[in-house]
C-alpha atoms as a PDB file:
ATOM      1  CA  UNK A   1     -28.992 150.484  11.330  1.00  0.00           C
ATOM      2  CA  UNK A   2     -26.768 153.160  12.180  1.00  0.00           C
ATOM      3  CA  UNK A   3     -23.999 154.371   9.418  1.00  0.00           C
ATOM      4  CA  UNK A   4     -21.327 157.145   8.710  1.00  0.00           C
ATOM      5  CA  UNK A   5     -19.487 158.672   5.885  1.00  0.00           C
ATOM      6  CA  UNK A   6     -15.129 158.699   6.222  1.00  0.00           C
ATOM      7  CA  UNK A   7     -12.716 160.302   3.932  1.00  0.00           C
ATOM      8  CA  UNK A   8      -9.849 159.375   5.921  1.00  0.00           C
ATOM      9  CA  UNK A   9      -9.229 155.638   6.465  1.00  0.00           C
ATOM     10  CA  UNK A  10      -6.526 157.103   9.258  1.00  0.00           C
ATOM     11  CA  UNK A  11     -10.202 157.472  11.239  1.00  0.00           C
ATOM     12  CA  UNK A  12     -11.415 153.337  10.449  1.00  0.00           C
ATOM     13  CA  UNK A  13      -9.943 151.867  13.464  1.00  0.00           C
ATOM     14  CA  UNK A  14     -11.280 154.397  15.584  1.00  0.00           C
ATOM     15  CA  UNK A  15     -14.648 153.586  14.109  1.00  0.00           C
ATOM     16  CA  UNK A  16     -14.169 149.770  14.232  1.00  0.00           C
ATOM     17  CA  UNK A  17     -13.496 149.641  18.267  1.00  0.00           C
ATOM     18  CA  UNK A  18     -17.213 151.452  18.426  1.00  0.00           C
ATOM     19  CA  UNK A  19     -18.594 148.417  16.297  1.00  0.00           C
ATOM     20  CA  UNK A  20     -18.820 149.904  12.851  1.00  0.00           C
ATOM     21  CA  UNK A  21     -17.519 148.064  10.026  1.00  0.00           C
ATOM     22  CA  UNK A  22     -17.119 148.740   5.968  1.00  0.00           C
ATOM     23  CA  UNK A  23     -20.129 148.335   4.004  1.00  0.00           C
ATOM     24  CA  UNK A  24     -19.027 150.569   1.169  1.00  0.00           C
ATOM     25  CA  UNK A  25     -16.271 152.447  -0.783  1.00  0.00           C
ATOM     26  CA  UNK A  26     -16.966 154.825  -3.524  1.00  0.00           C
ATOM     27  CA  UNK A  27     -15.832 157.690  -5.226  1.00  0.00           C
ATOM     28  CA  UNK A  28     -18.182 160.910  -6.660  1.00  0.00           C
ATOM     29  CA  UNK A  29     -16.056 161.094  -9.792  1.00  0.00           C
ATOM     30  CA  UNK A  30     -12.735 159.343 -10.932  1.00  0.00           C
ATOM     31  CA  UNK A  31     -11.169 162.496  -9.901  1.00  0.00           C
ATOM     32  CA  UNK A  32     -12.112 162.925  -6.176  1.00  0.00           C
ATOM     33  CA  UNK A  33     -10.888 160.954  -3.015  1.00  0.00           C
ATOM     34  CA  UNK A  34     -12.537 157.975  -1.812  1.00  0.00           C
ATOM     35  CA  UNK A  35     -15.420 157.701   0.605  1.00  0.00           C
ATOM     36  CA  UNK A  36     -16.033 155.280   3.112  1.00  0.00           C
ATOM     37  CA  UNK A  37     -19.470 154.406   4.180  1.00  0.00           C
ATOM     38  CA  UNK A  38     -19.324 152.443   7.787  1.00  0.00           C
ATOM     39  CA  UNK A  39     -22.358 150.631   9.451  1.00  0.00           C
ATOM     40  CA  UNK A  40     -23.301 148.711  12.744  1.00  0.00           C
ATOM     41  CA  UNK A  41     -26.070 147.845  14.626  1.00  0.00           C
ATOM     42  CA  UNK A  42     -28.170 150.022  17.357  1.00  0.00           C
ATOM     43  CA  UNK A  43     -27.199 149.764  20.891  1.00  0.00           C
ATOM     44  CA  UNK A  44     -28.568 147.777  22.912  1.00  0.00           C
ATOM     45  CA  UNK A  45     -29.316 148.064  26.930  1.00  0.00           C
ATOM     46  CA  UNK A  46     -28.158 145.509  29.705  1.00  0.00           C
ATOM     47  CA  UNK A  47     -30.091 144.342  32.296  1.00  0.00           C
ATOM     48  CA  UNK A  48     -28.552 147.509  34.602  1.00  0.00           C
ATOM     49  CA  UNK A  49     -29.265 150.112  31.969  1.00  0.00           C
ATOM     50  CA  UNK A  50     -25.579 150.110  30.685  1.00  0.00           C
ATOM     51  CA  UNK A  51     -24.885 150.718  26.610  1.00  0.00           C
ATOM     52  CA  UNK A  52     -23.916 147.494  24.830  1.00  0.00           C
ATOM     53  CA  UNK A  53     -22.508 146.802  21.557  1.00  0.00           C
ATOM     54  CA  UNK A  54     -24.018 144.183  19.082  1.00  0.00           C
ATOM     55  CA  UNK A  55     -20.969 142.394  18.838  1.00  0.00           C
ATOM     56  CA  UNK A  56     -20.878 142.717  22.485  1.00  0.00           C
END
């Protein structure tokens, strides 16, 4: 499993079109911004060596 930390849900798409997807939101305190924890799969390799998504 592969995952990532976001502050900025401007960045989510970005991470979405590389396979990631939501697994969490939380916050530190009630007072600080909201974090993002995003999660996908390993890589895999094709037949010719090539990267490959899991969804892929």
């Amino acid at each position: 499993m592969v995952y990532l930390e976001s502050s900025n849900p401007q960045n989510h798409n970005f991470y979405r079109r590389h396979g990631f997807e939501i697994a969490e939101e939380y916050r530190h305190s009630a007072e600080m911004p909201a974090v993002w924890r995003l999660q996908r799969n390993p890589l895999t390799k094709s037949k010719n060596g090539a990267d490959l998504y899991p969804h892929a």
